[in-house]
Protein backbone atom coordinates (compact mmCIF):
# COMPACT_ATOMS: atom_id res chain seq x y z
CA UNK A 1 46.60 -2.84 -32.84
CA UNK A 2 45.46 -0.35 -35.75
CA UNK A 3 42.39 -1.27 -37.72
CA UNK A 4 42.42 -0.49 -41.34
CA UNK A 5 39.43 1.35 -42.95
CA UNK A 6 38.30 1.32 -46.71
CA UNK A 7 36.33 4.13 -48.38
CA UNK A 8 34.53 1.68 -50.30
CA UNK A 9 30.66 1.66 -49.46
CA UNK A 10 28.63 -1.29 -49.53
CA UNK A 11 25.32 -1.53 -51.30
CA UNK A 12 22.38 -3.00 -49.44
CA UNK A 13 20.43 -5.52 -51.28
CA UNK A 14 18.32 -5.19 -53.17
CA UNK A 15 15.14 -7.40 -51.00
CA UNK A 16 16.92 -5.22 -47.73
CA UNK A 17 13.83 -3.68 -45.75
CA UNK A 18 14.64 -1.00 -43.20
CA UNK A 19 14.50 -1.65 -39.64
CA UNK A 20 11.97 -0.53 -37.32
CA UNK A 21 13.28 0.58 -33.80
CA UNK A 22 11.78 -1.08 -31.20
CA UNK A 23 8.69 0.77 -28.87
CA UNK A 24 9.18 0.28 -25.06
CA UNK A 25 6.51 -1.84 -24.14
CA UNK A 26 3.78 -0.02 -22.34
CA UNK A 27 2.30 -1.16 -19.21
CA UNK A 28 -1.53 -2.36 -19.14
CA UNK A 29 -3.79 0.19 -18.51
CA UNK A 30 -6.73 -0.56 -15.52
CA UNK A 31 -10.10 -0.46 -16.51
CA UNK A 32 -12.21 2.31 -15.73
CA UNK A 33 -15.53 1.27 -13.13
CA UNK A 34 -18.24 0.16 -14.46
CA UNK A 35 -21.59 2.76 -13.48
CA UNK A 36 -22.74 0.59 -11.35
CA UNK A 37 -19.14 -0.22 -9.89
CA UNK A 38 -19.32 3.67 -9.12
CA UNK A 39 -22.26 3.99 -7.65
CA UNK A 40 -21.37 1.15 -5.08
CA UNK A 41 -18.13 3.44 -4.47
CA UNK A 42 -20.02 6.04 -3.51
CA UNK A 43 -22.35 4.74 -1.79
CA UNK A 44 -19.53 3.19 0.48
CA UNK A 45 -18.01 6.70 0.70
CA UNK A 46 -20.95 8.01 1.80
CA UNK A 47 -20.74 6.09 5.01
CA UNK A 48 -16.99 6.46 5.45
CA UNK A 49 -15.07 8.84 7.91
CA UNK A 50 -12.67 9.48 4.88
CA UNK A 51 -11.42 8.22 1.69
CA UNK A 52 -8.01 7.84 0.66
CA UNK A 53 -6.90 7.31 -3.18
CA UNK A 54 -4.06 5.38 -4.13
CA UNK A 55 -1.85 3.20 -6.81
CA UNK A 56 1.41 1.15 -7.30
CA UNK A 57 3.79 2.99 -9.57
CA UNK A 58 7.47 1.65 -11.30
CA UNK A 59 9.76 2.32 -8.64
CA UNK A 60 12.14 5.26 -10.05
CA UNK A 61 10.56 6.18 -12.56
CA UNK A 62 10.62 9.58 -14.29
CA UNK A 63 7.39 11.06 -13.58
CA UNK A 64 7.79 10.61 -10.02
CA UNK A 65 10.76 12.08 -9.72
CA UNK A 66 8.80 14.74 -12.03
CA UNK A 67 6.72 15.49 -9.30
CA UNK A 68 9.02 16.30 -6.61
CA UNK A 69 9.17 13.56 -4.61
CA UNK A 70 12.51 13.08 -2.45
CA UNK A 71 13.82 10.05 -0.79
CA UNK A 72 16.43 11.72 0.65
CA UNK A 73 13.65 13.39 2.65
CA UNK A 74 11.40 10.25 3.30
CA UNK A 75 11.16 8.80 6.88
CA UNK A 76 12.13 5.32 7.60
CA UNK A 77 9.90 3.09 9.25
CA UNK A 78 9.14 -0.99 9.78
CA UNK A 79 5.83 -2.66 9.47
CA UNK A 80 5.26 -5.96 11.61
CA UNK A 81 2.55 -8.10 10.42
CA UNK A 82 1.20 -10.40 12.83
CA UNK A 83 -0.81 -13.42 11.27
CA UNK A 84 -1.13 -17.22 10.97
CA UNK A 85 1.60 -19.22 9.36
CA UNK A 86 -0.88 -20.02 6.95
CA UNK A 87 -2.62 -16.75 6.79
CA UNK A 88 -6.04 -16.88 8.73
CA UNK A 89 -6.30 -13.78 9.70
CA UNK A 90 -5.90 -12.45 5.65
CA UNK A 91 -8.13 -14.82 4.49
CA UNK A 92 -11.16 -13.33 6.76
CA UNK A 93 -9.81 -9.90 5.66
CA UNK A 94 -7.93 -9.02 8.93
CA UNK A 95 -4.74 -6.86 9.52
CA UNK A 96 -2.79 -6.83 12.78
CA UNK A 97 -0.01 -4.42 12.37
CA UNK A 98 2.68 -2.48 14.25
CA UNK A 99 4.88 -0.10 13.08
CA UNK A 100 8.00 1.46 14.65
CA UNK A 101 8.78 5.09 13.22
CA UNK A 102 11.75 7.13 13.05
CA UNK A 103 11.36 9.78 15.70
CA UNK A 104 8.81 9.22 17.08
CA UNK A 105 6.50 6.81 18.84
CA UNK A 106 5.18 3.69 16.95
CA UNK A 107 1.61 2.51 16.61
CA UNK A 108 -0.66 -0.10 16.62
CA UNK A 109 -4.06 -1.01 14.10
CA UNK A 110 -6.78 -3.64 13.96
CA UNK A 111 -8.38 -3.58 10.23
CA UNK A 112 -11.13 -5.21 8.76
CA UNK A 113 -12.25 -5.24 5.00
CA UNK A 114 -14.50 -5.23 3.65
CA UNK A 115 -16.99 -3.58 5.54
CA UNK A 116 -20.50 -2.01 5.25
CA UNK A 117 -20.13 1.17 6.91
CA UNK A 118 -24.30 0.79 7.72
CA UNK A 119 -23.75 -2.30 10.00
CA UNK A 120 -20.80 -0.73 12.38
CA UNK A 121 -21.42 -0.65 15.58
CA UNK A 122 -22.34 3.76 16.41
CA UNK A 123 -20.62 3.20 19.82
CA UNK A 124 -17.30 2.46 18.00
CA UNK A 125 -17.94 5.15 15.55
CA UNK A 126 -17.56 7.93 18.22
CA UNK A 127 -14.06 6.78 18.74
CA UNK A 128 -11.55 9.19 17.60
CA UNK A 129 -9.60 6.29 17.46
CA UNK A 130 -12.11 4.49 14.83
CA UNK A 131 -12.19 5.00 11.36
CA UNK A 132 -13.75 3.33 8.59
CA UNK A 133 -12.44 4.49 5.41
CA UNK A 134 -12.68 3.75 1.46
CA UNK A 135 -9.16 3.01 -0.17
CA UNK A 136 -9.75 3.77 -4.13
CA UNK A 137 -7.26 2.49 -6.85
CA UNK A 138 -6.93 1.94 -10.38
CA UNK A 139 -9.84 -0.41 -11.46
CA UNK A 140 -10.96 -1.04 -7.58
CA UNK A 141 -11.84 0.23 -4.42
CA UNK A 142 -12.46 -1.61 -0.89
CA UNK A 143 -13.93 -0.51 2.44
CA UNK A 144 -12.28 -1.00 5.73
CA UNK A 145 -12.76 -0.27 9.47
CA UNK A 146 -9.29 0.80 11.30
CA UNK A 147 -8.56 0.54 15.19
CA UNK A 148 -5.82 2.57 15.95
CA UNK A 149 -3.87 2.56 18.91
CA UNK A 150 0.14 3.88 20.08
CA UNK A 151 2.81 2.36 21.55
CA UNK A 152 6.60 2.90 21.86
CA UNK A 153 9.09 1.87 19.55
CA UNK A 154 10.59 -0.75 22.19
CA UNK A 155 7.28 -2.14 22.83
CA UNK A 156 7.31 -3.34 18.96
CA UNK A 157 10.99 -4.82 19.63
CA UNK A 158 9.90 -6.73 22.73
CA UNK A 159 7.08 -7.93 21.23
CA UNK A 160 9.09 -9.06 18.28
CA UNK A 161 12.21 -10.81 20.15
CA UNK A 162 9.05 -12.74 22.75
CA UNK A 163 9.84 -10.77 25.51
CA UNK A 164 6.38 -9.13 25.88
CA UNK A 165 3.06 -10.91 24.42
CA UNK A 166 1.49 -9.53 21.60
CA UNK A 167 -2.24 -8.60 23.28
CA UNK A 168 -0.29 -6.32 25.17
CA UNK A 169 0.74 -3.90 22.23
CA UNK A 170 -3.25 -3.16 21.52
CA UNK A 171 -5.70 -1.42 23.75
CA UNK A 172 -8.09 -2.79 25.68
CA UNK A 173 -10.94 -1.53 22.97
CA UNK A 174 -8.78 -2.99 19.97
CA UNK A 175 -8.40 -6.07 21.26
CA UNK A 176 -12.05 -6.62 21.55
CA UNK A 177 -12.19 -5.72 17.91
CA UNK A 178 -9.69 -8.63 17.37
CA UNK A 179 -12.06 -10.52 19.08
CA UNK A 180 -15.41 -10.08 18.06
CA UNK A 181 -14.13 -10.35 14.13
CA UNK A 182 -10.98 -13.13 14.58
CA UNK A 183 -12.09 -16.78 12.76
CA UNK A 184 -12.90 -19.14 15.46
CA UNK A 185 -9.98 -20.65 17.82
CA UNK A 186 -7.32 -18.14 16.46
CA UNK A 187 -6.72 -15.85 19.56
CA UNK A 188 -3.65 -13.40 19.68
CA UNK A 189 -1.31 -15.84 21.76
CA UNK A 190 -1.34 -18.02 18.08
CA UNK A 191 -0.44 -15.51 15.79
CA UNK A 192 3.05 -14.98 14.58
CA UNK A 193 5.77 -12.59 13.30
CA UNK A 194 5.90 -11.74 9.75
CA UNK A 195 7.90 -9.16 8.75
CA UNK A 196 9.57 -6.81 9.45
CA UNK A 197 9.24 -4.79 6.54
CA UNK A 198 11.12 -1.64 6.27
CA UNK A 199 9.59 0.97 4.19
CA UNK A 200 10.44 5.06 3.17
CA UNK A 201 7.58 7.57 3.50
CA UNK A 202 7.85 10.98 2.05
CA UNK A 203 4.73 13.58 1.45
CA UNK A 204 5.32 15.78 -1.45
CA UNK A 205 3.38 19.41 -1.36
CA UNK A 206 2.39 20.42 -4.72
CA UNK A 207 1.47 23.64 -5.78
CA UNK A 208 -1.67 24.94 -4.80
CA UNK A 209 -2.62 25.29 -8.65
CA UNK A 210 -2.04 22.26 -9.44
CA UNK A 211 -3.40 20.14 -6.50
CA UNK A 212 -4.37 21.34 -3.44
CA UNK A 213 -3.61 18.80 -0.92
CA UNK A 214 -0.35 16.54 0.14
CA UNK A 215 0.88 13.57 -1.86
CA UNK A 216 2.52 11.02 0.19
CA UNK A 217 5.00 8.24 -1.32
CA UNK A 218 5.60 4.84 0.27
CA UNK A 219 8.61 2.69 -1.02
CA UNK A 220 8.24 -0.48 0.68
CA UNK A 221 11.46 -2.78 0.74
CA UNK A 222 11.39 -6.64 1.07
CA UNK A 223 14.20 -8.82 2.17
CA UNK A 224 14.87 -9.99 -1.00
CA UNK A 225 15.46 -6.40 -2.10
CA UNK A 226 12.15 -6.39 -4.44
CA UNK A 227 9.98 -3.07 -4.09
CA UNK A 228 6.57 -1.82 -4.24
CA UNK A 229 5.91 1.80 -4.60
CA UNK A 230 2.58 3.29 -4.09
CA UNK A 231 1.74 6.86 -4.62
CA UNK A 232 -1.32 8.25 -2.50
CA UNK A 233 -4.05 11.02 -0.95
CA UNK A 234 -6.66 11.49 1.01
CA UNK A 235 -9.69 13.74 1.38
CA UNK A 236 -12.96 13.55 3.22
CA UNK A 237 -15.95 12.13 1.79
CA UNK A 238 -17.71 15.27 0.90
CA UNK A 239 -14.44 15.83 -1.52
CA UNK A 240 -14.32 12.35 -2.91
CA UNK A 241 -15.48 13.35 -6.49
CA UNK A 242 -13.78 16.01 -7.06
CA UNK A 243 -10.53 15.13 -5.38
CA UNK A 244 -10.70 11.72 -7.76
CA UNK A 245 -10.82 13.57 -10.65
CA UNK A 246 -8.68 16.54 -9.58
CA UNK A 247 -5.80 13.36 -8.94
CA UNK A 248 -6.08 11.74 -11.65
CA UNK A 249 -5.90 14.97 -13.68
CA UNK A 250 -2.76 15.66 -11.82
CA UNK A 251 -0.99 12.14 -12.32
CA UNK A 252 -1.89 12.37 -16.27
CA UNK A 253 -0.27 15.68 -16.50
CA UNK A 254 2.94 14.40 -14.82
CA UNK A 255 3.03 11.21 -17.03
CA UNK A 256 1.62 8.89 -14.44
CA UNK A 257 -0.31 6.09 -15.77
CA UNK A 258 -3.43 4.44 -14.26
CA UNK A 259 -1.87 0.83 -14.10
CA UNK A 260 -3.44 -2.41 -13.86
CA UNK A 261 -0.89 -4.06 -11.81
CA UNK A 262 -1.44 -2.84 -8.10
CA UNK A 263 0.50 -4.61 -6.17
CA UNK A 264 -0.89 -4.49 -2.67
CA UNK A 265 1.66 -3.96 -0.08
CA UNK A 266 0.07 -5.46 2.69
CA UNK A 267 -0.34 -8.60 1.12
CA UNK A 268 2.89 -8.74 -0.54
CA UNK A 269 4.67 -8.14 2.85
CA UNK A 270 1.92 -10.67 4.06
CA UNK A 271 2.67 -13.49 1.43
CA UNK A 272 6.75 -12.64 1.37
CA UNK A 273 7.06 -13.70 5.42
CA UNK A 274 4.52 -16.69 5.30
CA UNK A 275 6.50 -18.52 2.77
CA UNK A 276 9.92 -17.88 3.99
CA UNK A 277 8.28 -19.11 7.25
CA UNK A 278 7.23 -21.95 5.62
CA UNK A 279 10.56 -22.67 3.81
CA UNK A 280 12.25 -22.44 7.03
CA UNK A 281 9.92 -25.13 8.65
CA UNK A 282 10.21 -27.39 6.46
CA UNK A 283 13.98 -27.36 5.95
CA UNK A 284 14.81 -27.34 9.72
């Protein structure tokens, strides 16, 4: 079918106002620490065996890509939460975690947060498999103690699919960690699956001019195909205030904003599994 034209122009009227174009919404902004919110940071850091800096970013967005970051190149990997159905272990500010990782073996942690570095015991502190470290993010920070430990791959599966019990994935030395910092009456042998989570990690080198250490990006993927990506480094604690500022130089030059939505990912993986467990108990 042929649509006619006219060459006659309409007038607007008179009381016509021009239309402003839209503005993409921005997202909130975190507030900067309070002095005496950064003075408790440091005094954390001070104590600390290292200090890693962090933040939740849109997944895809521009400025990332900016950077140089390539999921093409990122390594795949599953985290498996172990917790109450009802989250105990969270609420006391524990972490039992595995993780099975592409090519290679997978590993184990204990964590604990908060912590005061001051009150940790100096016999665990020799461990090279101890760490207490100081995670900083837009408008926060929190400090946690780490037990690290290795296993294979298959261990993770077997644990997973009840063919091996979960105290056997940790060391002997992690699991009296668990122990000494577990709420009352919730041993291993009660904790259950949550997760998997499967999850892309890429490290990005910048040039040495324009930051001088590795960025790493995590792009973690929930069953329900929802995302949280979280941009990070880490230096020790000697480097901590000029390796904040150097970062957040770095991320403001690239067009990366200091957001006040940080979505944790532990948590989110945490609080994704414990209601789909709970869904599924109640509706069979």
């Amino acid at each position: 079918m042929v649509t006619k034209t006219t060459t006659t122009t309409a007038k607007p009227a008179a009381s016509a106002k021009p239309v402003r174009a839209r503005t993409a919404r921005q997202p909130a902004l975190a507030k900067p620490l309070t002095g005496e919110q950064v003075t408790e940071m440091f005094r954390l850091v001070k104590g600390a065996t290292s200090v890693e800096l962090k933040l939740s970013v849109p997944v895809g967005s521009a400025p990332v890509k900016k950077i140089g970051l390539d999921p093409v190149e990122a390594q795949p990997r599953q985290a498996f939460f172990f917790d109450t159905p009802d989250l105990a272990l969270n609420k006391a500010g524990i972490v039992v975690r595995a993780r099975r990782i592409q090519g290679g073996d997978g590993d184990t942690v204990i964590k604990l947060r908060p912590v005061e570095p001051e009150t940790i015991d100096p016999e665990l502190r020799r461990s090279s498999a101890f760490k207490i470290e100081v995670d900083a993010m837009p408008g926060g920070f929190v400090c946690s103690a780490s037990f690290k430990g290795v296993c294979t791959n298959q261990e993770v599966l077997d644990v997973a699919s009840g063919g091996m019990p979960l105290r056997k994935l940790f060391s002997r030395e992690q699991r009296a960690f668990y122990d000494a910092h577990a709420p009352a009456g919730v041993t291993m042998d009660k904790l259950v699956l949550l997760g998997p989570t499967f999850l892309l990690k890429s490290k990005h080198y910048p040039k040495a001019k324009d930051f001088d250490r590795p960025i790493v990006m995590e792009v973690w993927i929930y069953p329900d195909a929802s995302l949280v990506m979280e941009v990070s480094t880490k230096c020790l604690p000697k480097e901590a205030f000029q390796v904040i500022g150097d970062f957040k130089e770095y991320l403001a030059r690239h067009g990366i904003a200091l957001g006040a939505d940080q979505s944790a990912k532990t948590r989110t993986a945490l609080e994704f599994f414990s209601a789909r467990l709970n869904k599924e108990g109640l509706t069979g």
